[in-house]
Protein backbone atom coordinates (compact mmCIF):
# COMPACT_ATOMS: atom_id res chain seq x y z
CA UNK A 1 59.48 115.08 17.53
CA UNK A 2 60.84 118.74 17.24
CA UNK A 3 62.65 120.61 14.52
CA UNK A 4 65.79 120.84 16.89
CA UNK A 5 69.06 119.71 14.57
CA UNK A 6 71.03 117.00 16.02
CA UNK A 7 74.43 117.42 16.97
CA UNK A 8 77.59 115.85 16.83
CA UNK A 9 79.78 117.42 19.29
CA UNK A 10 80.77 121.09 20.40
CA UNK A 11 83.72 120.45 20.89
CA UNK A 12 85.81 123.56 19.09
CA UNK A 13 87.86 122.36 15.91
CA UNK A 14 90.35 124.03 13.96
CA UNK A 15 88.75 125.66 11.52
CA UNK A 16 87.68 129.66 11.00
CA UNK A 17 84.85 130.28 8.46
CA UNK A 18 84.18 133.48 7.07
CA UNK A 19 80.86 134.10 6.15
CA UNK A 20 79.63 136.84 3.94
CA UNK A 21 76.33 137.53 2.36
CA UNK A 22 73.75 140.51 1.35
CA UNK A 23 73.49 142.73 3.84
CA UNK A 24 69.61 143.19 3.54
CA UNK A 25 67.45 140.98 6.10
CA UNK A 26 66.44 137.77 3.48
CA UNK A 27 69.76 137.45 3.29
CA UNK A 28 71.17 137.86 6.81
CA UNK A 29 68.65 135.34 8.56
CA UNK A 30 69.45 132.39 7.03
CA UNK A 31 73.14 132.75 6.77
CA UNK A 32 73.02 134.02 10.41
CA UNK A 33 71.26 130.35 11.64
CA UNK A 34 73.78 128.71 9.16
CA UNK A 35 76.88 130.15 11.82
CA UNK A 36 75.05 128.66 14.72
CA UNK A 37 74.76 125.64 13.25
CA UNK A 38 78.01 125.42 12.34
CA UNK A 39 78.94 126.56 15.85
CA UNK A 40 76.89 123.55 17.06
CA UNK A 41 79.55 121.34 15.72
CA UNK A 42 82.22 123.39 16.77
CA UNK A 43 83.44 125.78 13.92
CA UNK A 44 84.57 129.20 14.84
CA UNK A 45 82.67 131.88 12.62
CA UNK A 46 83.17 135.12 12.10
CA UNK A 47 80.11 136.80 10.09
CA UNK A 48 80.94 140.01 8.27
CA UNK A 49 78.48 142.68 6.81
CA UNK A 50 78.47 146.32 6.16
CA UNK A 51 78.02 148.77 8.80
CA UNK A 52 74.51 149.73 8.26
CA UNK A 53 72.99 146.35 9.61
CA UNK A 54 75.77 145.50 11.90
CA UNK A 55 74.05 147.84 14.84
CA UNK A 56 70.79 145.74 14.43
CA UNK A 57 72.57 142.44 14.44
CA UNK A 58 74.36 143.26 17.47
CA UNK A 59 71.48 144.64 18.83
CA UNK A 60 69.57 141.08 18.52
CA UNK A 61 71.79 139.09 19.71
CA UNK A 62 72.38 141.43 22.71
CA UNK A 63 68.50 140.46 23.10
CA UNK A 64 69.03 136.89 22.83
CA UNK A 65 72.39 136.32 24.90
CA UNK A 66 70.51 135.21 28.17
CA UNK A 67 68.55 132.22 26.06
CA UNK A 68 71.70 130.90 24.15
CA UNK A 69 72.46 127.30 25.03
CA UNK A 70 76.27 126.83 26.51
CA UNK A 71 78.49 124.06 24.44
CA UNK A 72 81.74 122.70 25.54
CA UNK A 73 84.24 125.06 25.01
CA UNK A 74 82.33 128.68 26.41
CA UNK A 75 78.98 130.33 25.15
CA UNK A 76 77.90 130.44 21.54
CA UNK A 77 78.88 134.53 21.53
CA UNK A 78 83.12 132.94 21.13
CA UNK A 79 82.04 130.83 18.51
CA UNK A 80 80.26 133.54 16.52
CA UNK A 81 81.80 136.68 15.68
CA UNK A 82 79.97 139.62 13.84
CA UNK A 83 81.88 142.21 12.52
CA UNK A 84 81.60 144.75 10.20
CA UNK A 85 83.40 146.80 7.52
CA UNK A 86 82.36 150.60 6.36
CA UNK A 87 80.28 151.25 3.45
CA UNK A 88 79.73 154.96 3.76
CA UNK A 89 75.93 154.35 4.02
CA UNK A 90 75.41 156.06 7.18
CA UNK A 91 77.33 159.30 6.70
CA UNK A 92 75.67 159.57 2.90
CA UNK A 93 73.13 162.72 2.22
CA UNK A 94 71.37 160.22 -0.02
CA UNK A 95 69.84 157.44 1.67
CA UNK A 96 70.82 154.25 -0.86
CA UNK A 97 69.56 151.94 1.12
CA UNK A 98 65.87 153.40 0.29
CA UNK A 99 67.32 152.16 -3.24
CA UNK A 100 67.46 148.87 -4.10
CA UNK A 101 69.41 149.66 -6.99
CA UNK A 102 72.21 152.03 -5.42
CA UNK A 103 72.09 150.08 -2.83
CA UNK A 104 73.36 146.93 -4.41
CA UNK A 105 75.77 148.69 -6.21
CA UNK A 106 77.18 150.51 -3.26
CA UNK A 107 77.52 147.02 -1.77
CA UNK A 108 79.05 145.78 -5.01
CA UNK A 109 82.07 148.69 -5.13
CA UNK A 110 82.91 148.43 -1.69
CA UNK A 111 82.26 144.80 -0.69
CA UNK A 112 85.42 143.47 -2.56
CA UNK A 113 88.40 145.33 -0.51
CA UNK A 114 86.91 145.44 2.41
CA UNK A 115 86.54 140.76 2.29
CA UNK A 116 89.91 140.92 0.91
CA UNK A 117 91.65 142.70 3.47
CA UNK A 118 90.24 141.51 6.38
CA UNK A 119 91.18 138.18 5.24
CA UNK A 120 94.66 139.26 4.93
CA UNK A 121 94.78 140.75 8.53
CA UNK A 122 93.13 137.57 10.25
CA UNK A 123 96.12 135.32 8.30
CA UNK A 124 99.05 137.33 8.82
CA UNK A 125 101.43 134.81 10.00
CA UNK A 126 101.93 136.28 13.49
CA UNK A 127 97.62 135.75 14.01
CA UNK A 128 96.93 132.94 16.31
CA UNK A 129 96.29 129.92 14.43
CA UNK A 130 92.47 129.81 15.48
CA UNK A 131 91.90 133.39 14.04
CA UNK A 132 93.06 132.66 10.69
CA UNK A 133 90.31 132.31 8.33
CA UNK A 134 90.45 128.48 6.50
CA UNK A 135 87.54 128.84 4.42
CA UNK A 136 84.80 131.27 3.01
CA UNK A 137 81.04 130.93 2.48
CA UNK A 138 79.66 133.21 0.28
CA UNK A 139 75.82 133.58 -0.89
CA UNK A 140 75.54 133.23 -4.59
CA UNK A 141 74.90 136.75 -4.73
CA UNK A 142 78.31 137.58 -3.34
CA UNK A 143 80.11 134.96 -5.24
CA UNK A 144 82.92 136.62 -6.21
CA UNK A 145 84.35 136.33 -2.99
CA UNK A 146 85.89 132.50 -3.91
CA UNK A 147 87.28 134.64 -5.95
CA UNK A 148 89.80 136.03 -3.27
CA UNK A 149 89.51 132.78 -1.40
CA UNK A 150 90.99 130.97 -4.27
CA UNK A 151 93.39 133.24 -4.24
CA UNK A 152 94.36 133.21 -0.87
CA UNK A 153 94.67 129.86 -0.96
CA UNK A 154 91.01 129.42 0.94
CA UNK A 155 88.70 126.67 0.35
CA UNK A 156 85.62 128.38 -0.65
CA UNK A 157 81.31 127.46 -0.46
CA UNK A 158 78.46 128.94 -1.90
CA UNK A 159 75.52 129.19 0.16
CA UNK A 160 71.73 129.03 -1.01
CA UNK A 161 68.62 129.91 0.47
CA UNK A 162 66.18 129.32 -2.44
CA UNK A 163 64.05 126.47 -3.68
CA UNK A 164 65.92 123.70 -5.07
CA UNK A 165 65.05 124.58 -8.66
CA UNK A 166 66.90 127.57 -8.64
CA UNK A 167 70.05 126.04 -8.44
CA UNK A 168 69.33 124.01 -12.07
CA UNK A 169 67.77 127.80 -13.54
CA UNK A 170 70.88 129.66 -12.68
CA UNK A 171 73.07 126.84 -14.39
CA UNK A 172 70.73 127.20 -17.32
CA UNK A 173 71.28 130.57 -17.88
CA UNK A 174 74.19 130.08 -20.47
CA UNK A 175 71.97 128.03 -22.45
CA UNK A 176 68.88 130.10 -21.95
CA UNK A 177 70.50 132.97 -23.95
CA UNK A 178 71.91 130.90 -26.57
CA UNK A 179 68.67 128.88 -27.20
CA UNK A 180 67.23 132.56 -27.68
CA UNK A 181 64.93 132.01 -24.48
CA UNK A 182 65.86 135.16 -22.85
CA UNK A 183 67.97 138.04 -23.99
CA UNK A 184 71.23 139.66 -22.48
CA UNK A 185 69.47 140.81 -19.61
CA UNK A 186 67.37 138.26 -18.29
CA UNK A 187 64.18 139.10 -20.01
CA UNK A 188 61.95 136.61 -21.22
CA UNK A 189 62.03 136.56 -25.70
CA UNK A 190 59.74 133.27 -25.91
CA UNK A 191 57.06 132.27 -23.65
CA UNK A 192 58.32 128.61 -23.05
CA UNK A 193 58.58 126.25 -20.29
CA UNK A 194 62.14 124.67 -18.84
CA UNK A 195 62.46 121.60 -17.08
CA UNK A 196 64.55 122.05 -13.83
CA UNK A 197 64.02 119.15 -12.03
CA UNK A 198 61.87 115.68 -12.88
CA UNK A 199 60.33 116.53 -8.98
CA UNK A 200 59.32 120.05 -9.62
CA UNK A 201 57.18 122.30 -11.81
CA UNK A 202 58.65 123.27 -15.36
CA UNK A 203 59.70 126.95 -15.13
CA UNK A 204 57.68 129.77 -17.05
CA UNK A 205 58.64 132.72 -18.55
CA UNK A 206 56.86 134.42 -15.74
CA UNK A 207 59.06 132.58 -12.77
CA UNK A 208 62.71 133.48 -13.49
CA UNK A 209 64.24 134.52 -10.30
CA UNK A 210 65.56 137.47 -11.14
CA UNK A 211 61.82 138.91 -12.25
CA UNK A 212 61.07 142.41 -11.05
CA UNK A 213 57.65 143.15 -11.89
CA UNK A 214 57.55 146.93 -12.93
CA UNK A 215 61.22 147.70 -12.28
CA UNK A 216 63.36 147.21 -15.20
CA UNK A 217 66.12 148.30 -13.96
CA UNK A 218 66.22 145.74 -10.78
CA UNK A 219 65.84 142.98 -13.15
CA UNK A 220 68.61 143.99 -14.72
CA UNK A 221 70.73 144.64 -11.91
CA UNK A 222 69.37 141.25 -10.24
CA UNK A 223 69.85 139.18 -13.24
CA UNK A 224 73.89 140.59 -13.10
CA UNK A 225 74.29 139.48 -9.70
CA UNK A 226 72.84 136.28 -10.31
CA UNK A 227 74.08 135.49 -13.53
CA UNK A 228 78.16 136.20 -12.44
CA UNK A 229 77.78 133.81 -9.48
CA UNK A 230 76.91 131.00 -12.40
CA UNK A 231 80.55 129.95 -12.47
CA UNK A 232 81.41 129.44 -8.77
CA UNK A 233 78.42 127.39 -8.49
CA UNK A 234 80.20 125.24 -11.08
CA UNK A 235 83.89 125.37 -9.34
CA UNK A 236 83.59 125.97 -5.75
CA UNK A 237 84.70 123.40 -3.27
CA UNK A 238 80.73 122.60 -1.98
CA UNK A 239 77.51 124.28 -2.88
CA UNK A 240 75.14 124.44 0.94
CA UNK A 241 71.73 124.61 0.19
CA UNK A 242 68.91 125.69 2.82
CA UNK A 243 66.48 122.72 1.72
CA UNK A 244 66.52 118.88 2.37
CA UNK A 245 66.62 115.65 -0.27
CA UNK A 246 63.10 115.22 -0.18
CA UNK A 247 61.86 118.43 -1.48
CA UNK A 248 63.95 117.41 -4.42
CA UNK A 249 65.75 114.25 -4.82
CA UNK A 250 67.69 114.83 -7.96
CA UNK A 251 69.17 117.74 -6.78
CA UNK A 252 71.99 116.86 -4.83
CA UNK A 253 73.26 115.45 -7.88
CA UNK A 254 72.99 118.61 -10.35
CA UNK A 255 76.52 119.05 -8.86
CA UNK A 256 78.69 116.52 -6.82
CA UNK A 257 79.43 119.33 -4.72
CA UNK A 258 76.08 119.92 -3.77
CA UNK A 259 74.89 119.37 -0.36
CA UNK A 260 71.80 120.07 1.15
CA UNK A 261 71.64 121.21 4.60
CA UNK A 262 68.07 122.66 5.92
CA UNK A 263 65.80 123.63 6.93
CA UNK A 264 68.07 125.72 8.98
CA UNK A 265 66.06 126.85 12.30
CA UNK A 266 66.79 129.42 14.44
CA UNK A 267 65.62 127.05 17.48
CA UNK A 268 65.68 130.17 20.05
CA UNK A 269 69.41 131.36 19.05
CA UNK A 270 70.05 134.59 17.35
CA UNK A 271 68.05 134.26 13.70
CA UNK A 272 69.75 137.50 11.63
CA UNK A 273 66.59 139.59 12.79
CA UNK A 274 67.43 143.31 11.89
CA UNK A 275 63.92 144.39 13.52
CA UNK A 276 62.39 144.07 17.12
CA UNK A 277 59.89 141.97 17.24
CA UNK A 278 56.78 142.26 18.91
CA UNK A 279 56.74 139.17 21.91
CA UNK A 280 52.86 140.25 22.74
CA UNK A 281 51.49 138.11 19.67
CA UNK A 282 52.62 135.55 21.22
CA UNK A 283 50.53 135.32 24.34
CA UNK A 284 47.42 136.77 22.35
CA UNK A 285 48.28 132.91 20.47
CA UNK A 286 47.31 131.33 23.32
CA UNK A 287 44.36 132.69 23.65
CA UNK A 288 43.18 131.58 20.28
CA UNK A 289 41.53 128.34 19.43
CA UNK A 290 43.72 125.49 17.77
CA UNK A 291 44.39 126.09 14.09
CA UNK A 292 41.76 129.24 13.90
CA UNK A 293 44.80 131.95 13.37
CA UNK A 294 45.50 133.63 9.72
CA UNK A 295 49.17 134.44 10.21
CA UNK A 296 50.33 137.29 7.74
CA UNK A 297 53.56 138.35 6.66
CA UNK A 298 54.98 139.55 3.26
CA UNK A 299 58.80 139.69 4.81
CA UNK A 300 61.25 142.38 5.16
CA UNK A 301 59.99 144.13 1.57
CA UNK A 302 56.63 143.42 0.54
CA UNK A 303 55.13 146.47 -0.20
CA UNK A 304 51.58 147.86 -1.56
CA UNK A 305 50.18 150.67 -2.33
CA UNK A 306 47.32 152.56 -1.04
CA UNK A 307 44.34 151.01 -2.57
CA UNK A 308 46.18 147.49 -2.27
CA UNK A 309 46.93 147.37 1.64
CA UNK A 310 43.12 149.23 1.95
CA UNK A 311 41.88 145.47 -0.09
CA UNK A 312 43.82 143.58 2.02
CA UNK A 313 43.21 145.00 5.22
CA UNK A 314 39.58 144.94 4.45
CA UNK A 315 39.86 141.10 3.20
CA UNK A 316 41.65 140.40 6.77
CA UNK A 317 37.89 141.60 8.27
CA UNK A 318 35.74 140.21 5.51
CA UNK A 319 37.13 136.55 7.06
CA UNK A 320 35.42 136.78 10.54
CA UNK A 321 38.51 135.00 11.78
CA UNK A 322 41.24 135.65 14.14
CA UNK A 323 44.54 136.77 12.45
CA UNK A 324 47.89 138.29 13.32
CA UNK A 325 49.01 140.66 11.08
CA UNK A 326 52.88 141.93 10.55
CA UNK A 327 52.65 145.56 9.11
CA UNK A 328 56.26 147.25 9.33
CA UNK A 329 55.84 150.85 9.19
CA UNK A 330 56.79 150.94 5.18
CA UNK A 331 54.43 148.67 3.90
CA UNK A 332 52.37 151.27 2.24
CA UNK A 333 51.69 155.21 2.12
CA UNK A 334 48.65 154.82 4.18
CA UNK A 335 49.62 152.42 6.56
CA UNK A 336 48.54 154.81 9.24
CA UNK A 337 44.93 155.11 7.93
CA UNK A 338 44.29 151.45 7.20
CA UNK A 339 45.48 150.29 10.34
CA UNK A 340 43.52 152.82 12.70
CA UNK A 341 40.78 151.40 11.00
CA UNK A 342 40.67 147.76 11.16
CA UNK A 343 41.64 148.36 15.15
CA UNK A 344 38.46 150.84 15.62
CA UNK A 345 36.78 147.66 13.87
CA UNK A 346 37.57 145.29 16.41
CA UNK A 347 41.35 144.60 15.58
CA UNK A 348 44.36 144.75 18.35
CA UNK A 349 41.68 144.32 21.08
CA UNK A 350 41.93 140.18 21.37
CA UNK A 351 38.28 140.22 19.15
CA UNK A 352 39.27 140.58 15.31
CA UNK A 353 43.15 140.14 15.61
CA UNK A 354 46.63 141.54 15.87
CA UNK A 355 48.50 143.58 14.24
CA UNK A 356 52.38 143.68 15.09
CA UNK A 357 55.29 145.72 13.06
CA UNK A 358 57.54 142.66 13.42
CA UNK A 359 56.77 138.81 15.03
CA UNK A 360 59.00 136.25 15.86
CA UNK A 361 57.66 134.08 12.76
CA UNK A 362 59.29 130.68 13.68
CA UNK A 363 57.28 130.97 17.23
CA UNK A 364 54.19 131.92 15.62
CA UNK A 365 54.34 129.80 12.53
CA UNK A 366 54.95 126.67 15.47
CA UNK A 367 52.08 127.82 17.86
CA UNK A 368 48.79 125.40 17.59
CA UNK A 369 46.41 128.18 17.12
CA UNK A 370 47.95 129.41 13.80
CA UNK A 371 45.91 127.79 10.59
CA UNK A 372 47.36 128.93 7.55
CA UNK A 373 50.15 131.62 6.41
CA UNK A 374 49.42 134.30 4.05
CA UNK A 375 52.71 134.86 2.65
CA UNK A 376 54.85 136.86 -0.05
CA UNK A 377 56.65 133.07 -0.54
CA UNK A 378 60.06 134.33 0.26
CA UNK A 379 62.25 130.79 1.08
CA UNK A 380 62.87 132.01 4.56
CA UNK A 381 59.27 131.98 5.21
CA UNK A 382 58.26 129.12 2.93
CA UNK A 383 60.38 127.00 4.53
CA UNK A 384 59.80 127.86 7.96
CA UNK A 385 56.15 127.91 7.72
CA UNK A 386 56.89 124.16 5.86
CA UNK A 387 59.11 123.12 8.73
CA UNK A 388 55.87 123.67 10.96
CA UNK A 389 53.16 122.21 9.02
CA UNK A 390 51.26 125.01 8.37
CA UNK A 391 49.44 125.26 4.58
CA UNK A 392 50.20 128.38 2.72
CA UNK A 393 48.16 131.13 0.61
CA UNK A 394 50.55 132.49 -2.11
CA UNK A 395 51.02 136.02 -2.46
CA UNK A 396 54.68 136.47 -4.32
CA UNK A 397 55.74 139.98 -5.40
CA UNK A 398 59.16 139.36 -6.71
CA UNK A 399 62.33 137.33 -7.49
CA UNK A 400 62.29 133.71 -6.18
CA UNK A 401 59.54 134.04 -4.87
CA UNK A 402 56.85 133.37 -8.04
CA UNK A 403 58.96 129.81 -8.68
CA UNK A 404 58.34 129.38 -4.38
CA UNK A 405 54.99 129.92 -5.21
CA UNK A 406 54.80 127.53 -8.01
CA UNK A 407 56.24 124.76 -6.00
CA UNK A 408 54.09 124.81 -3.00
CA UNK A 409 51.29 125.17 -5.09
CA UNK A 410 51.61 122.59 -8.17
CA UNK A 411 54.80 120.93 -7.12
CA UNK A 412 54.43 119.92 -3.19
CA UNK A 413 50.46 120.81 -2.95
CA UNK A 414 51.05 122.56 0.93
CA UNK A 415 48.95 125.50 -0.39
CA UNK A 416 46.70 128.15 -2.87
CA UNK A 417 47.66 130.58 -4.75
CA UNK A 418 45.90 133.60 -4.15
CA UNK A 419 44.92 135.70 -8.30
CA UNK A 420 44.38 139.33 -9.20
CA UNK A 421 41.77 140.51 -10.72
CA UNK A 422 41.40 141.89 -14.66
CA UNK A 423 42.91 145.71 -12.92
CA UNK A 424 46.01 143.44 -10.95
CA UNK A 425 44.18 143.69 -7.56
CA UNK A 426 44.35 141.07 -4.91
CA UNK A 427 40.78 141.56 -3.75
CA UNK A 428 38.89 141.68 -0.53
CA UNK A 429 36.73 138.80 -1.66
CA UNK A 430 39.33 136.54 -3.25
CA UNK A 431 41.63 136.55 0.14
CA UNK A 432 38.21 135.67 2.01
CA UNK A 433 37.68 132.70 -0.40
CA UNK A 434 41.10 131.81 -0.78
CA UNK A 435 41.04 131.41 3.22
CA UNK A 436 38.58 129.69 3.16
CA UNK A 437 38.63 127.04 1.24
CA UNK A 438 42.73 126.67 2.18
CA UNK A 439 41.53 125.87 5.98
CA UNK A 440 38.74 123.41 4.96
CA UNK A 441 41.38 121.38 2.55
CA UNK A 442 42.41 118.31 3.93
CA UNK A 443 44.57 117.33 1.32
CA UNK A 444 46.61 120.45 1.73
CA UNK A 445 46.62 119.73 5.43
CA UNK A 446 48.09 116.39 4.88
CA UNK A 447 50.45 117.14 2.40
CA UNK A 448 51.70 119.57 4.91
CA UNK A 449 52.38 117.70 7.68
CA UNK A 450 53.99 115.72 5.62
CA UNK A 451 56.15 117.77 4.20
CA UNK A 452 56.60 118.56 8.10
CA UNK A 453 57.40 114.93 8.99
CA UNK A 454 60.49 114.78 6.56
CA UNK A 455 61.82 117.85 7.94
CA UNK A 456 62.03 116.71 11.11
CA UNK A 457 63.68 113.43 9.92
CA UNK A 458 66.20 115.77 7.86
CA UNK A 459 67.81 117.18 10.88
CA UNK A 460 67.68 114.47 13.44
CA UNK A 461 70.44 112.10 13.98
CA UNK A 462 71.32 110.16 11.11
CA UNK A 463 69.32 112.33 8.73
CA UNK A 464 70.03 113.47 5.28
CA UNK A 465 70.69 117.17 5.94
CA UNK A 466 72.95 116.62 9.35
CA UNK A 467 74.52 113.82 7.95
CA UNK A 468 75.49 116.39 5.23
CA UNK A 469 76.78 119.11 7.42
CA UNK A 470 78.54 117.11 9.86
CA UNK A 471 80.26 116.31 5.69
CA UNK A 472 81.29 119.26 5.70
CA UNK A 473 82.54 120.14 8.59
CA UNK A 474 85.06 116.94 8.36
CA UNK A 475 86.47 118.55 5.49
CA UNK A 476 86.74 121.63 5.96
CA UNK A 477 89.72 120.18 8.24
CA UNK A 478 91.17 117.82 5.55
C-alpha cells in the first residue's frame, strides 16, 4: 500500500479557490500539494504569492510538467494557476528578504491590496463564471484575508501545516495572557505546563510556537502574526489541517469546523519547491544497503554557525555510516571549508556519503536504504519523513518546531531528541550516539511504521482525511 490519496473524480466543478499563504518555502510546499489535491477532485485553483518566489515556482513546475498525471477535463497546469502580485522586493537596494523581520512586514503592508483587488477583477460581473473566485484559503499566518472574503461575500478556510497541538495553543493564547502565563508579547512569565490535547505532550514554556531563540524581535513579530489569526480560526467557514485523526483524535473536535486533511504528498506533482534539487542522490540510494542511510536536512532555514556546522559535519564522519547530506549554500559562514573537507575525507565519492544543496526529500525519505532522518522537525518534514516510516533524530531551531519535537519524541515515540552540551553545542559525539542507538531501537522502528500504516489508511478510499476533503469540496458548492 502507497501514500497515493484516493480520488473521487476529476471531473471539473464549479468552484474557484484562491489560495494565499507566506511566501517563504515552509509555507509554499504544503499549500502548493494542498491545490493539487484539490485539483484531483476537480477544483479550479489559482495560487497567488509575491513576485519574488513566483519565478521559482514557475520554474518547478516547468520541471515537472512532463510527469503530471492527465484528469478528465485537460492537464493539471488548467486546474492550477500561479500568479503573482508585486511586492517591490526585487527592485529594493536592501535585500528584505535576507530579513526575516522586514521581510514579513513588507509582506504584511503590501499583501492586503494586492488579495483584495485581484479578487475584485476575477468577479467583475462580465468574468466568466469559472474565473470568479468562490472561496479563499488562507494560512493562519495570512488570516486576515477572510477578512476581505467575508466581505466580498466569499466563503473563507484557514489552512494549517503544524502539529495538531498548535491549533488548541493558538486558541489559548487569550487565556494565556490573562492567567499571567505569558506577557503581551508572547514571552513566557511562569515556567508552567498547558494541556493541549489528552493525546499529546503538555506544552512548556520552552515550546510556544512563536519561540525565537536569540531573536527578540522575531518572537515578537511571530507571536503578532500568530496571535491576530486567533479569531478566524474561531469564525471561518472550515479550519484544513495538514495531519490525520490519529495523530490526535480530539482534535477535530476543538472546533466543528475543523477538518483534518493530510498528510498531503506531493506524489510526483509539483511540491512548492523554490530550489533545484539535486536528482543524483537518488541513484547514489540505490547503491546503499537497506535502511543503512542517515538522511539530513534542517529545511529551507536552518542555519549554524561556524563552529556548529564544523561539529556536525565532523559527527556525520565520526558515524562510519553512509549519509546524504542537504547543505544549501547559506547554512553557515564556512560552508565552503567544512564541506571540502568531509569530501577530501571520503564524502561525495559513493564511500562516506553525499552531500547535495537541495534533495527531493519525499523520494529520499521513501527509498529503502534511508534509516533515520536527522531533522530541524519542521511539519513539512516531520510529516513526510512520518508518512514513510522512517524514525527521527530531533534537532529543532525554532517556532513549531520544539512542540514537533516534543511530540515525536514523548508523544508518538517515532524518534530521539538529540541535547547540547553545558556551552549549547550539538556535539560530534552526541550525534554519533544519538545515531546510534536511534537505528538499533526497535520500538522506535515499530512505532514508526505504525504511525506509517495509519497514514496510508488516512488517504485511501474511505479514509478519515479523504473522506474529509472530498467534505469539503461538496460544500464549497452548496
Amino acid at each position: 500500500m502507497d501514500c497515493s490519496p484516493s480520488k473521487v473524480s476529476g471531473t471539473a466543478i464549479n468552484a474557484h479557490v484562491l489560495i494565499l499563504t507566506l511566501p517563504a518555502q515552509g509555507h509554499v510546499a504544503p499549500t502548493m500539494k494542498l491545490a493539487y489535491r484539490l485539483a484531483d477532485l476537480g477544483v479550479k485553483v489559482t495560487f497567488l504569492t509575491a513576485e519574488c518566489t513566483f519565478d521559482q515556482l514557475v520554474s518547478e513546475q516547468s520541471r515537472n510538467k512532463d510527469a503530471l498525471p492527465k484528469i478528465q477535463g485537460g492537464p493539471y497546469p488548467e486546474r492550477v494557476k500561479t500568479v503573482f502580485f508585486p511586492d517591490g522586493l526585487k527592485s529594493t537596494e536592501l535585500d528584505e528578504r535576507g530579513d526575516t523581520v522586514k521581510f514579513l512586514e513588507r509582506i504584511a503592508k503590501v499583501m492586503p491590496y494586492h488579495v483584495e483587488e485581484f479578487i475584485k477583477k476575477a468577479n467583475q460581473p462580465e468574468s466568466e463564471k469559472d474565473e470568479k473566485i468562490t472561496c479563499v484559503i488562507a494560512d493562519l499566518v495570512v488570516a486576515w484575508a477572510l477578512e476581505i472574503a467575508n466581505k466580498m461575500g466569499l466563503k473563507g478556510a484557514i489552512f494549517l501545516s503544524s502539529a495538531p497541538g498548535i491549533v488548541s495553543m493558538v486558541l489559548q493564547i487569550p487565556h494565556l495572557i490573562e492567567a499571567g502565563i505569558i506577557d503581551a508579547e508572547g514571552t513566557p512569565k511562569k515556567k508552567e505546563k498547558v494541556m493541549l490535547s489528552p493525546y499529546l505532550p503538555a506544552l512548556s514554556s520552552d515550546d510556544y510556537v512563536w519561540n525565537f531563540p536569540g531573536n527578540k524581535e522575531l518572537q515578537k513579530v511571530g507571536f503578532e502574526f500568530v496571535r491576530s489569526g486567533e479569531p478566524f480560526l474561531r469564525t471561518s467557514n472550515w479550519v484544513l489541517c495538514n495531519w490525520y485523526r490519529d495523530l490526535d483524535p480530539s482534535a477535530d473536535g476543538l472546533l466543528p469546523t475543523t477538518l483534518s486533511i493530510g498528510p498531503l504528498l506531493a506524489n510526483d506533482r509539483p511540491s512548492g519547491n523554490m530550489f533545484s534539487e539535486d536528482l543524483t542522490c537518488l541513484s547514489w540510494l540505490d547503491r546503499q544497503p537497506p535502511g543503512s542511510v542517515v538522511y539530513v536536512s534542517f529545511g529551507s532555514t536552518g542555519t549554524f554557525n561556524s563552529h556548529q556546522f564544523d561539529e556536525l559535519a565532523l559527527g556525520l564522519q565520526l558515524m562510519g555510516r553512509p549519509f546524504l547530506w542537504v547543505v544549501r549554500p547559506d547554512s553557515s559562514h564556512e560552508v565552503a571549508s567544512a564541506t571540502d573537507g568531509l569530501r577530501n575525507r571520503g564524502a561525495d565519492d559513493h564511500q562516506l556519503g553525499k552531500i547535495v544543496q537541495w534533495a527531493p526529500q519525499e523520494k529520499v525519505l521513501a527509498h529503502p536504504s534511508v534509516g533515520c532522518f536527522l531533522t530541524h522537525c519542521g511539519w513539512n518534514s516531520t510529516v513526510e519523513g512520518m508518512s514513510m516510516g522512517v524514525p527521527l533524530l530531533c534537532w529543532p531551531h525554532m517556532g513549531d518546531q520544539f512542540y514537533v519535537r516534543t511530540c515525536i519524541c514523548d508523544g508518538w515515540k517515532v524518534g530521539l531528541e538529540l541535547k547540547p552540551n553545558e556551552d549549547g553545542i550539538f556535539t560530534r559525539h552526541e550525534i554519533k550516539s544519538k545515531v546510534d542507538e536511534l537505528l538499533i531501537n526497535g520500538g522506535i522502528r515499530e512505532n514508526a511504521l505504525k504511525i506509517k500504516r495509519l497514514a496510508q489508511m488516512s488517504l485511501s478510499k474511505g479514509g478519515s482525511s479523504s473522506k474529509n476533503l472530498e467534505q469539503f469540496v461538496a460544500e464549497l458548492v452548496l
